[in-house]
PDB file of N, CA and C in Angstrom:
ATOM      1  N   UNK A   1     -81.851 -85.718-118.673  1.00  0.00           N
ATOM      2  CA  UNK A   1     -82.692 -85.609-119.839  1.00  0.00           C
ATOM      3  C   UNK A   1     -84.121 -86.003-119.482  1.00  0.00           C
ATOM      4  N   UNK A   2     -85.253 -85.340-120.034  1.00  0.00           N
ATOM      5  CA  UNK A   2     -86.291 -85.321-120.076  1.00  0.00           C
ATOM      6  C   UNK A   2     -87.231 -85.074-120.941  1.00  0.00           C
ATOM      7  N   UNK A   3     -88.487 -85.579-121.078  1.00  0.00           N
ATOM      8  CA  UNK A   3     -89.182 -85.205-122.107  1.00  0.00           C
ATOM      9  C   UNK A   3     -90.658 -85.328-121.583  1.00  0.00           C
ATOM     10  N   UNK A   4     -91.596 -84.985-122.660  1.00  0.00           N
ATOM     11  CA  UNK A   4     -92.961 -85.068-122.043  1.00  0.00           C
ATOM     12  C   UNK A   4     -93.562 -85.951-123.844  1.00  0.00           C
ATOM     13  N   UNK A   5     -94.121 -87.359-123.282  1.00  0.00           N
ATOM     14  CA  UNK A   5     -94.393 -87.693-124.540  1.00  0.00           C
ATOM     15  C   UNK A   5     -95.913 -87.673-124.877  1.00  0.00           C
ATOM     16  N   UNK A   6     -96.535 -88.218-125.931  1.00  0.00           N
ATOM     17  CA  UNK A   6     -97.923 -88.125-125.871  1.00  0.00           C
ATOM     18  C   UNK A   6     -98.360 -89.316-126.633  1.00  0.00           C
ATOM     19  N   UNK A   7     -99.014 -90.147-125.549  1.00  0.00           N
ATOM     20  CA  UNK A   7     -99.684 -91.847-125.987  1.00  0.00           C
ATOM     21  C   UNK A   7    -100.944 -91.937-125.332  1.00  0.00           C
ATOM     22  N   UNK A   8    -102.185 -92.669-126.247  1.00  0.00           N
ATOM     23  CA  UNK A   8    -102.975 -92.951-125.528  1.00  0.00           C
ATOM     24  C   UNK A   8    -104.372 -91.930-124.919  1.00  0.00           C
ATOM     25  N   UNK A   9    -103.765 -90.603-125.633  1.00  0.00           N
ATOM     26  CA  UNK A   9    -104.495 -89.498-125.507  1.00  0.00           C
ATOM     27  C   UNK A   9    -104.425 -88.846-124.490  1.00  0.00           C
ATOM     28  N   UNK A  10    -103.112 -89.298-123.365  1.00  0.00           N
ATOM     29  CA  UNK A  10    -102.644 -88.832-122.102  1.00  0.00           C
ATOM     30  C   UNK A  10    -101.221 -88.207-122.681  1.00  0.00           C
ATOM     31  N   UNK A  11    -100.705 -87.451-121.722  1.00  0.00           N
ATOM     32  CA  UNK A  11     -99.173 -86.963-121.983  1.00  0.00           C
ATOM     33  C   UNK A  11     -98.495 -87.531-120.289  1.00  0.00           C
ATOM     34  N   UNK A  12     -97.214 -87.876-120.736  1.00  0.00           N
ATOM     35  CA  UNK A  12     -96.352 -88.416-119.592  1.00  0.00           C
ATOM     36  C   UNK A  12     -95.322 -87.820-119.474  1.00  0.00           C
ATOM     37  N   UNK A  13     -94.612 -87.321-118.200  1.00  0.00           N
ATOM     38  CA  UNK A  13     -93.236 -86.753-118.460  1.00  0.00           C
ATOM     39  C   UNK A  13     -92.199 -87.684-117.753  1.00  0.00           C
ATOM     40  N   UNK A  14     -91.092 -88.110-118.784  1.00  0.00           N
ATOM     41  CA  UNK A  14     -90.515 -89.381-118.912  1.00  0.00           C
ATOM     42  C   UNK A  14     -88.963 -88.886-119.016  1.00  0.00           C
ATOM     43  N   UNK A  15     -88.171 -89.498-118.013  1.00  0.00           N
ATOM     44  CA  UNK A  15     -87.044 -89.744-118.057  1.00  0.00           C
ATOM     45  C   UNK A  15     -85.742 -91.068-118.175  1.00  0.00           C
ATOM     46  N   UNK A  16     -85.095 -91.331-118.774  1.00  0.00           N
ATOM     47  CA  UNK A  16     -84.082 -92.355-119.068  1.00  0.00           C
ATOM     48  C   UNK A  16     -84.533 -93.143-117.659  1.00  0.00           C
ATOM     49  N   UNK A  17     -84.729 -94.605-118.141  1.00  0.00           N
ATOM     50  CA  UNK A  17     -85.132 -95.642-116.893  1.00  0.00           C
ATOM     51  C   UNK A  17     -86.675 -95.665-116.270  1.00  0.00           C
ATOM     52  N   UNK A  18     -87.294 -94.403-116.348  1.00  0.00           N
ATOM     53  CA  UNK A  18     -88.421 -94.664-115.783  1.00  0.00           C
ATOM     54  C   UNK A  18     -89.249 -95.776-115.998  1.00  0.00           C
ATOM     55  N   UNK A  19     -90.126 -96.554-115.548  1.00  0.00           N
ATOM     56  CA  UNK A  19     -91.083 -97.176-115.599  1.00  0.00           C
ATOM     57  C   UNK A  19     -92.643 -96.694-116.057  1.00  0.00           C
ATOM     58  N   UNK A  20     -93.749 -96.627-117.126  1.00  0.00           N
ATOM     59  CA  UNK A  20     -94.510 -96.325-116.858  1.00  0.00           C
ATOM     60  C   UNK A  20     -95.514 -97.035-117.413  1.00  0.00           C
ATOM     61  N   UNK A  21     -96.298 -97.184-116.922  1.00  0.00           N
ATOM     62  CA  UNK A  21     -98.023 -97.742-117.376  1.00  0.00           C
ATOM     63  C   UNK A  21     -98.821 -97.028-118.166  1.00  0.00           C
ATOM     64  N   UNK A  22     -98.835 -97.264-119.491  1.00  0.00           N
ATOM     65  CA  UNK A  22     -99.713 -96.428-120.513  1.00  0.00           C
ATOM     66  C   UNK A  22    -100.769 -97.148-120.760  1.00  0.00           C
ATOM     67  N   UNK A  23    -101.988 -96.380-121.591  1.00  0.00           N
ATOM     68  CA  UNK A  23    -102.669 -97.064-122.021  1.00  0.00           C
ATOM     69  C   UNK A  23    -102.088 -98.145-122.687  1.00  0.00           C
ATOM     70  N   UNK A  24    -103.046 -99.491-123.472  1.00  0.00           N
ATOM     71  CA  UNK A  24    -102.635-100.368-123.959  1.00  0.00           C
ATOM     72  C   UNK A  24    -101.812-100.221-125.646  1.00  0.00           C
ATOM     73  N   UNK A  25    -100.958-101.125-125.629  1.00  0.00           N
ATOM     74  CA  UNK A  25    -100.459-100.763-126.891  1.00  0.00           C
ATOM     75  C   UNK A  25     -99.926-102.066-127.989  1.00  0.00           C
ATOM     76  N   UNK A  26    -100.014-102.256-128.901  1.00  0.00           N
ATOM     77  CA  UNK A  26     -99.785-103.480-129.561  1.00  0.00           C
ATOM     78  C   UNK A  26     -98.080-103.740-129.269  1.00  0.00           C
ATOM     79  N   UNK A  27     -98.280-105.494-129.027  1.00  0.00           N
ATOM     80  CA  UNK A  27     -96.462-105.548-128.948  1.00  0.00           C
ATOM     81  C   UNK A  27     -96.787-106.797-128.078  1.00  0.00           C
ATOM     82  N   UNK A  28     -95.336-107.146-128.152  1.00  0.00           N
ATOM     83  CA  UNK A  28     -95.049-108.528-126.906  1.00  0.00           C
ATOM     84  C   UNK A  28     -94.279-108.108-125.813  1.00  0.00           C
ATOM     85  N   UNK A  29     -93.999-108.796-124.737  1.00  0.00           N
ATOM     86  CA  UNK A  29     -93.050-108.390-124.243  1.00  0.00           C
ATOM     87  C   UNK A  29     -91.461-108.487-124.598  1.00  0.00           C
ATOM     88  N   UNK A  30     -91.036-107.961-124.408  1.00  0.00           N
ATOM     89  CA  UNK A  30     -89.316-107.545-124.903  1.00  0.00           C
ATOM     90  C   UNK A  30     -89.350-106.702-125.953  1.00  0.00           C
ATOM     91  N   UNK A  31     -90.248-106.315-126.932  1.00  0.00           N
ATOM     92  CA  UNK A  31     -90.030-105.516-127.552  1.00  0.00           C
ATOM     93  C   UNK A  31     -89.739-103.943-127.643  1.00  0.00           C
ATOM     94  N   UNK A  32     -89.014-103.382-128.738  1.00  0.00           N
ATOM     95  CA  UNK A  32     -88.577-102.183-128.678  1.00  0.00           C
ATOM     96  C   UNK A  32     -89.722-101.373-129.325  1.00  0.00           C
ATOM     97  N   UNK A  33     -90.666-100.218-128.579  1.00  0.00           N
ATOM     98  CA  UNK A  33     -91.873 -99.362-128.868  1.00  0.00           C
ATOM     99  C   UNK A  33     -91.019 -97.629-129.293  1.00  0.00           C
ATOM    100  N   UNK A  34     -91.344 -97.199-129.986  1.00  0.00           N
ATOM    101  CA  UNK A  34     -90.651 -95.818-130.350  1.00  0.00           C
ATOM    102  C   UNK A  34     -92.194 -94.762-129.871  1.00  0.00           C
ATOM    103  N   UNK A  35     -92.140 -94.276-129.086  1.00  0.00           N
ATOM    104  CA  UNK A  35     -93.350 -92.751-129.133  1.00  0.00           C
ATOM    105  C   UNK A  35     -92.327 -91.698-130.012  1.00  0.00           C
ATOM    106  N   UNK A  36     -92.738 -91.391-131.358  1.00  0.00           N
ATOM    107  CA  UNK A  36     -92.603 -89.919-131.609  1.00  0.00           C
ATOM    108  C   UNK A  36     -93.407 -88.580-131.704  1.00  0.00           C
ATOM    109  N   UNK A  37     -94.457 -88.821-130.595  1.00  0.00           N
ATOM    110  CA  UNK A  37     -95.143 -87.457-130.792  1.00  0.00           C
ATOM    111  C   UNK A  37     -94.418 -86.853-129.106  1.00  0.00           C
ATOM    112  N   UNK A  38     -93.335 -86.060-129.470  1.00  0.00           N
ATOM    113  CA  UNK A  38     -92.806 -85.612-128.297  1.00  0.00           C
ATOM    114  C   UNK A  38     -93.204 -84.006-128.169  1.00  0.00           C
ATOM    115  N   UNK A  39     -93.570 -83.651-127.026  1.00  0.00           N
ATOM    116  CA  UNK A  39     -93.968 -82.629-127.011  1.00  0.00           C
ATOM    117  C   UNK A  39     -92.770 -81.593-126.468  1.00  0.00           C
ATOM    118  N   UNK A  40     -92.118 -82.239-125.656  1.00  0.00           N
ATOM    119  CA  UNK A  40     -91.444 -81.357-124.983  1.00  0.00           C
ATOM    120  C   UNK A  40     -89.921 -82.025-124.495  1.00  0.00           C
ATOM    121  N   UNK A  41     -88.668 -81.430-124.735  1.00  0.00           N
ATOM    122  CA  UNK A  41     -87.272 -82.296-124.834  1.00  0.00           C
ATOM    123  C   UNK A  41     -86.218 -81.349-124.412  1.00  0.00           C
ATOM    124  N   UNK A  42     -85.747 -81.934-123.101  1.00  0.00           N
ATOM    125  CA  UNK A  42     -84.952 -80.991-122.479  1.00  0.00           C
ATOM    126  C   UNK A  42     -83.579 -82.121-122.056  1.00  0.00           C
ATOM    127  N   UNK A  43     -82.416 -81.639-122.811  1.00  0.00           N
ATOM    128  CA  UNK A  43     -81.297 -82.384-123.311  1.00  0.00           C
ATOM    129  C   UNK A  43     -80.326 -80.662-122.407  1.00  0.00           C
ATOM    130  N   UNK A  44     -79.317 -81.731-121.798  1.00  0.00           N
ATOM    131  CA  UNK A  44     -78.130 -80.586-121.156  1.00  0.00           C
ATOM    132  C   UNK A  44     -78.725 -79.568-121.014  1.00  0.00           C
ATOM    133  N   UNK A  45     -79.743 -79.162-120.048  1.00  0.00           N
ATOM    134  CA  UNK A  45     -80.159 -77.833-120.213  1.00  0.00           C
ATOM    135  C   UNK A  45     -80.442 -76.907-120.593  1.00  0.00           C
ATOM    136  N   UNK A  46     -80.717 -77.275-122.231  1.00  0.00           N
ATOM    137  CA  UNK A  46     -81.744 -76.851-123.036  1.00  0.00           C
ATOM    138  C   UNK A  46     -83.409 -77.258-123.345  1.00  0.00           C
ATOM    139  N   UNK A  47     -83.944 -76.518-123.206  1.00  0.00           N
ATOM    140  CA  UNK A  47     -85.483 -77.065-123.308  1.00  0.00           C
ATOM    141  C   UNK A  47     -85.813 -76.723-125.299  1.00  0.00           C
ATOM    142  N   UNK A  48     -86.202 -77.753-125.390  1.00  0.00           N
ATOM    143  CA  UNK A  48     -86.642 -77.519-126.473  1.00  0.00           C
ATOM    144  C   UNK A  48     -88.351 -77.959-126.688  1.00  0.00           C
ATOM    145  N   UNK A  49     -89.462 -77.009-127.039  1.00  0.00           N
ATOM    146  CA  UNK A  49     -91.024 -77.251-127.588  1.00  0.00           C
ATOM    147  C   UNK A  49     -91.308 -77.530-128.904  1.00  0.00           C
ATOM    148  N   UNK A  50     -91.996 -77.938-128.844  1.00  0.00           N
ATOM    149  CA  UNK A  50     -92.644 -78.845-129.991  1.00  0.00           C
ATOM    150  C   UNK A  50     -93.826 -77.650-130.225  1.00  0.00           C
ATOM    151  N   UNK A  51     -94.401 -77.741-131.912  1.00  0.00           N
ATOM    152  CA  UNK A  51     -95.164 -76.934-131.795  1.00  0.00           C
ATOM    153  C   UNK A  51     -96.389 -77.612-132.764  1.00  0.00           C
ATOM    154  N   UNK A  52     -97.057 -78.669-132.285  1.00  0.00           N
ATOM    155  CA  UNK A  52     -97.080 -78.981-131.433  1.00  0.00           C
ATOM    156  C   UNK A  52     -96.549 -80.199-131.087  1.00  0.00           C
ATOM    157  N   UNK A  53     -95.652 -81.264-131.688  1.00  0.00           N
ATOM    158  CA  UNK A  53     -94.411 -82.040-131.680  1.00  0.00           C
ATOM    159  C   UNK A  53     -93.244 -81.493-132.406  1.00  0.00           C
ATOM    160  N   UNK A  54     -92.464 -81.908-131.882  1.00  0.00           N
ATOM    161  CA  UNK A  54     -90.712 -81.762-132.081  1.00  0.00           C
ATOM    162  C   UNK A  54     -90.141 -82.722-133.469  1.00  0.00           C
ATOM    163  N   UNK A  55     -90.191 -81.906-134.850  1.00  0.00           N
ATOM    164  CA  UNK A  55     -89.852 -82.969-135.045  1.00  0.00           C
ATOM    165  C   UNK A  55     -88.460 -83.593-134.722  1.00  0.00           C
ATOM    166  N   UNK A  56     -88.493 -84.799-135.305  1.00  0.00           N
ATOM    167  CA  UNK A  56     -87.180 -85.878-135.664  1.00  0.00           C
ATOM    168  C   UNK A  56     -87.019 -86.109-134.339  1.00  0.00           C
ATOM    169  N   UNK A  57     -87.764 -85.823-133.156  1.00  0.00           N
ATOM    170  CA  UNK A  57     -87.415 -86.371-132.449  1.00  0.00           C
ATOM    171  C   UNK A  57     -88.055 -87.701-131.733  1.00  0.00           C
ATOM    172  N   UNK A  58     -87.597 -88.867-130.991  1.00  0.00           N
ATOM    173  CA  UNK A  58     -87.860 -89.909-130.488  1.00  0.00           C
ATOM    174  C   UNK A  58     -87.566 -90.287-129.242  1.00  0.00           C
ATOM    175  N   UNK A  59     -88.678 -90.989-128.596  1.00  0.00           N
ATOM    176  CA  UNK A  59     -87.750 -91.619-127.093  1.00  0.00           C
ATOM    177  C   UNK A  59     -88.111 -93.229-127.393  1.00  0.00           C
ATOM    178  N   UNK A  60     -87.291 -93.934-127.479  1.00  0.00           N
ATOM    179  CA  UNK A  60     -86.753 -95.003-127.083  1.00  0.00           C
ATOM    180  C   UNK A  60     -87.299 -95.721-126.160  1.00  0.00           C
ATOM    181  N   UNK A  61     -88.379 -97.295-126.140  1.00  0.00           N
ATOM    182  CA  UNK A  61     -88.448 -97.809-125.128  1.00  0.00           C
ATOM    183  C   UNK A  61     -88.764 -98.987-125.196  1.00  0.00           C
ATOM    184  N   UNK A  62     -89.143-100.181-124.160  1.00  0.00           N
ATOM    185  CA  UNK A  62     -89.248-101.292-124.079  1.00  0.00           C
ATOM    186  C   UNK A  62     -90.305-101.912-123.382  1.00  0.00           C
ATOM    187  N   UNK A  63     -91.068-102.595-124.143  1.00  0.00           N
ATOM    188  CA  UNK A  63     -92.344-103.677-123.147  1.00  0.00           C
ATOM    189  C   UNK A  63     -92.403-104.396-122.169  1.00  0.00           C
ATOM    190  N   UNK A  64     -92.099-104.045-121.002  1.00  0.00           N
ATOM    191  CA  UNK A  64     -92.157-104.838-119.781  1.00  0.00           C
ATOM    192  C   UNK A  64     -93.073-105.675-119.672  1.00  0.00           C
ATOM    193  N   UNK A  65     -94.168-105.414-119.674  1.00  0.00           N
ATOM    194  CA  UNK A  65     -95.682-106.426-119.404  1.00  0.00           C
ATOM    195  C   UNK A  65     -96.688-105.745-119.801  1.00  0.00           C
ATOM    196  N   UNK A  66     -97.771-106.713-120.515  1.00  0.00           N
ATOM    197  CA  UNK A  66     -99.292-106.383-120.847  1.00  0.00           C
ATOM    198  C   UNK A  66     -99.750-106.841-119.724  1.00  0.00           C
ATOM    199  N   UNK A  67    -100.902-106.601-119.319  1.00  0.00           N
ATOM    200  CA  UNK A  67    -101.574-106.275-118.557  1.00  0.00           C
ATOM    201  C   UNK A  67    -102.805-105.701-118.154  1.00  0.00           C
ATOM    202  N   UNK A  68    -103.669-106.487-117.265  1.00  0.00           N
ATOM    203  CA  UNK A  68    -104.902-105.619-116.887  1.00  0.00           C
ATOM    204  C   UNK A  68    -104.808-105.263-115.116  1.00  0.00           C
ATOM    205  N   UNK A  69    -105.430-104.103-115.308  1.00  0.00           N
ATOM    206  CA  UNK A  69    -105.333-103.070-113.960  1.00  0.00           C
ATOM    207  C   UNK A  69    -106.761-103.778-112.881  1.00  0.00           C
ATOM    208  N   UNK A  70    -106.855-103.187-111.461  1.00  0.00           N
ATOM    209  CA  UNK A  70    -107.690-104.329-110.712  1.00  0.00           C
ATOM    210  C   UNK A  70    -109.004-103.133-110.599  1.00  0.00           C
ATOM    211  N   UNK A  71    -109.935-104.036-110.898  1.00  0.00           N
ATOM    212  CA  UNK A  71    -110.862-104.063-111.108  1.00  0.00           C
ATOM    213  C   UNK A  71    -111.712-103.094-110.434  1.00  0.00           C
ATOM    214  N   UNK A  72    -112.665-102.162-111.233  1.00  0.00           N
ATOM    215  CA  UNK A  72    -113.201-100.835-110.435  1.00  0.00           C
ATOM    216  C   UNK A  72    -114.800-101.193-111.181  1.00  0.00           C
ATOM    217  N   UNK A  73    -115.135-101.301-109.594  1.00  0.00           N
ATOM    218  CA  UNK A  73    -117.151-101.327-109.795  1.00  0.00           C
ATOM    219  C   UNK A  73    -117.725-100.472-110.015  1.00  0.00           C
ATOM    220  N   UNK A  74    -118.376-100.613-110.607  1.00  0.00           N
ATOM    221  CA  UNK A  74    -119.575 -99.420-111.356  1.00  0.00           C
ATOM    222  C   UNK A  74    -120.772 -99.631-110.942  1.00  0.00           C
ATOM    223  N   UNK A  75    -121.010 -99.138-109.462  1.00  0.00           N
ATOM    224  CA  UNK A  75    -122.850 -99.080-109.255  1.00  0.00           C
ATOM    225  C   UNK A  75    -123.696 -98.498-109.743  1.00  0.00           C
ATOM    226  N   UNK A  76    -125.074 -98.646-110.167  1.00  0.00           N
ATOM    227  CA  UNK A  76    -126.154 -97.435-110.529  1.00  0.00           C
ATOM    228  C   UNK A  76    -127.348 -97.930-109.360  1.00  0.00           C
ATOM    229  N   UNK A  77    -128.218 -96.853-108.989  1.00  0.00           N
ATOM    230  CA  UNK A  77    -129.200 -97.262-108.239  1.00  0.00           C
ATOM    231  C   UNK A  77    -130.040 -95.658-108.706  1.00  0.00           C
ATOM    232  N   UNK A  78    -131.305 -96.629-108.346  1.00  0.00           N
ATOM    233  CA  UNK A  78    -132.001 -95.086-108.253  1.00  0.00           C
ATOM    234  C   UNK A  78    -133.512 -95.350-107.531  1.00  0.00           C
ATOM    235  N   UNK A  79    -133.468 -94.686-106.133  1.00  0.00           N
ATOM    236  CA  UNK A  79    -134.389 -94.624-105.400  1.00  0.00           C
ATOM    237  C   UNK A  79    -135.943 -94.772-105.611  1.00  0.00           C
ATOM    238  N   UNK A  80    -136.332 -95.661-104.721  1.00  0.00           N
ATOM    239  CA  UNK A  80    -137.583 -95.925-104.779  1.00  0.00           C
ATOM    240  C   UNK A  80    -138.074 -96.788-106.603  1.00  0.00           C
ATOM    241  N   UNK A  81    -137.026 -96.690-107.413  1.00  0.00           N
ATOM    242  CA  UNK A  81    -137.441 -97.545-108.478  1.00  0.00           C
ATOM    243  C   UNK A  81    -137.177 -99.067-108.961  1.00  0.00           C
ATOM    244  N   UNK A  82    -136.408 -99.231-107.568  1.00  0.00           N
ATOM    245  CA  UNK A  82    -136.086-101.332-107.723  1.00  0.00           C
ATOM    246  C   UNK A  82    -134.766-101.339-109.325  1.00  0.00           C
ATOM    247  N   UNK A  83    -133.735-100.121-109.179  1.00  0.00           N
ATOM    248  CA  UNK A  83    -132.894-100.251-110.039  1.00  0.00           C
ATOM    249  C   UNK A  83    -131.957-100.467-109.316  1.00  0.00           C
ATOM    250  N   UNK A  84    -130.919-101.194-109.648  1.00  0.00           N
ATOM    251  CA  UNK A  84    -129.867-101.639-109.100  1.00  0.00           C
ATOM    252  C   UNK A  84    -129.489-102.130-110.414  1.00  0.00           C
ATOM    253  N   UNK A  85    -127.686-101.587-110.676  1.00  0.00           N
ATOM    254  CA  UNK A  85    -127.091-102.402-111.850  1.00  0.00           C
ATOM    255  C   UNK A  85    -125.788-102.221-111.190  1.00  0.00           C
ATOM    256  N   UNK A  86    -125.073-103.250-111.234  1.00  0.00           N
ATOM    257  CA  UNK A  86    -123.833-103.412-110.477  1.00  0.00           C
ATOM    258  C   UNK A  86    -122.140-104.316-111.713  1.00  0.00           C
ATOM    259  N   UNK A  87    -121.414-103.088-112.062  1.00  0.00           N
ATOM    260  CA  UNK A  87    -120.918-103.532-113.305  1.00  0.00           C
ATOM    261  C   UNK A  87    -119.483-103.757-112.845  1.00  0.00           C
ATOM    262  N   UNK A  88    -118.428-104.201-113.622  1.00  0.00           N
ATOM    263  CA  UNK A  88    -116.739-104.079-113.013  1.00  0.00           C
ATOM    264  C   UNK A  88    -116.420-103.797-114.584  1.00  0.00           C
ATOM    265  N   UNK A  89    -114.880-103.014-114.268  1.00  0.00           N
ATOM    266  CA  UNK A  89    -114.366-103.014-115.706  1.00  0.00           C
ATOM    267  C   UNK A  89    -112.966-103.104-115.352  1.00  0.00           C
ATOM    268  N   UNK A  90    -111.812-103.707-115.763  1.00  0.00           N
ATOM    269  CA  UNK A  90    -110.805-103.956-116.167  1.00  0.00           C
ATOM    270  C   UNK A  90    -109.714-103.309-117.184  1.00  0.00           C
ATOM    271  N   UNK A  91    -109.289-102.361-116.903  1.00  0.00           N
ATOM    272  CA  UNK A  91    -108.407-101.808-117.882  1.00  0.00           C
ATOM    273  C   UNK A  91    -107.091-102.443-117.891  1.00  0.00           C
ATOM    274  N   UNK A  92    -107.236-101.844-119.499  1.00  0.00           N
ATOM    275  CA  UNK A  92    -106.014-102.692-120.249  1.00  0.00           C
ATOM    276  C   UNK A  92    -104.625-102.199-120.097  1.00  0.00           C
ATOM    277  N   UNK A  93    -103.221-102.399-119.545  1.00  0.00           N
ATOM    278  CA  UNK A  93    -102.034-101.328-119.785  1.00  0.00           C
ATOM    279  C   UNK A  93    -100.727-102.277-120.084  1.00  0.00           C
ATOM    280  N   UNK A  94    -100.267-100.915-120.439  1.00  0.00           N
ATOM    281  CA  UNK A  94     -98.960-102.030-121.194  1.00  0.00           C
ATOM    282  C   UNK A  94     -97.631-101.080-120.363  1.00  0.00           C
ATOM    283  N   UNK A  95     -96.735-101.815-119.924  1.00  0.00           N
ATOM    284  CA  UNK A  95     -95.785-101.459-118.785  1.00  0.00           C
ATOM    285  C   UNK A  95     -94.741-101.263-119.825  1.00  0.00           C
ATOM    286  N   UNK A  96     -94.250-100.212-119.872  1.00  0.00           N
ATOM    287  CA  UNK A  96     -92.918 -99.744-120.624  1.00  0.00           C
ATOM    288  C   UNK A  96     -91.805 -99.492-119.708  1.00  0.00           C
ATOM    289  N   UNK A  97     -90.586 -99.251-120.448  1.00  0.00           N
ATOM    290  CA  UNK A  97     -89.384 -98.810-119.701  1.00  0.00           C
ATOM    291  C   UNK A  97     -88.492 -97.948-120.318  1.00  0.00           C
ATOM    292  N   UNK A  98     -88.571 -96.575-120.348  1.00  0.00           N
ATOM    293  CA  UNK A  98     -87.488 -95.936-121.131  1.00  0.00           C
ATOM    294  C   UNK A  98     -86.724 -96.014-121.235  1.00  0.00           C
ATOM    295  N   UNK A  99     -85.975 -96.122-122.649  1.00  0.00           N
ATOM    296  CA  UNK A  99     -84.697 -96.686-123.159  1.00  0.00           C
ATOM    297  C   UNK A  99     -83.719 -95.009-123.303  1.00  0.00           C
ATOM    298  N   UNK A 100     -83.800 -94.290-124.392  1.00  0.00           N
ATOM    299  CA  UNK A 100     -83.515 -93.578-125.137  1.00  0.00           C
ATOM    300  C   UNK A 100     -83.826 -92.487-125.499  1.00  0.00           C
ATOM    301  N   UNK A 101     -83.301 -91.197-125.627  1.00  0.00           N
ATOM    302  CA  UNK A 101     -83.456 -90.196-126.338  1.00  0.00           C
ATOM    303  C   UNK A 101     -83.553 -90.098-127.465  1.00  0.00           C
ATOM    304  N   UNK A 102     -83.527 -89.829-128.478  1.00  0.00           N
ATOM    305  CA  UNK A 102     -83.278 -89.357-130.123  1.00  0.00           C
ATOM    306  C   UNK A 102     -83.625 -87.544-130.815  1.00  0.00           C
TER     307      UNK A 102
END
């Protein structure tokens, strides 16, 4: 079983057990997170599309860890004008674990 879900303004294609790192999402850890904007759900070898979600359907999952991702610098410079700006940013993600179909 498989599906393709949509969080975060990204789409993921997610199977029973996977692990994945989404954008950030409200919750603690251990908790149970439901995505129902499923786009795409392929059960025993049927594919089924969403147009453009499926309804009634759900995948099932769980909060592994919040989290921030390591750190990516942001230089600016610009020649001959004594600019130099040197920035870091930290993104936010929240570690899930697929539970479930629905």
């Amino acid at each position: 079983m498989k599906a393709v879900i949509k969080t975060g303004g990204k789409q993921y294609l997610v199977s029973k057990g996977d692990k994945i790192k989404i954008e950030k999402i409200e919750g603690k850890e251990g908790e149970k997170v439901v995505f129902d904007k499923v786009l795409l759900l392929e059960k025993r070898g049927k594919v089924h599309i969403g147009d453009p979600f499926i309804k009634g359907a759900k995948v099932m999952g769980k909060i592994l860890k919040q989290g921030k991702a390591k750190k990516v610098v942001i230089f600016k410079h610009k020649a001959k004008k004594r600019y130099k700006i040197k920035k870091g940013h930290r993104q936010a993600f929240t570690e899930v674990e697929i539970l479930t179909f629905k």
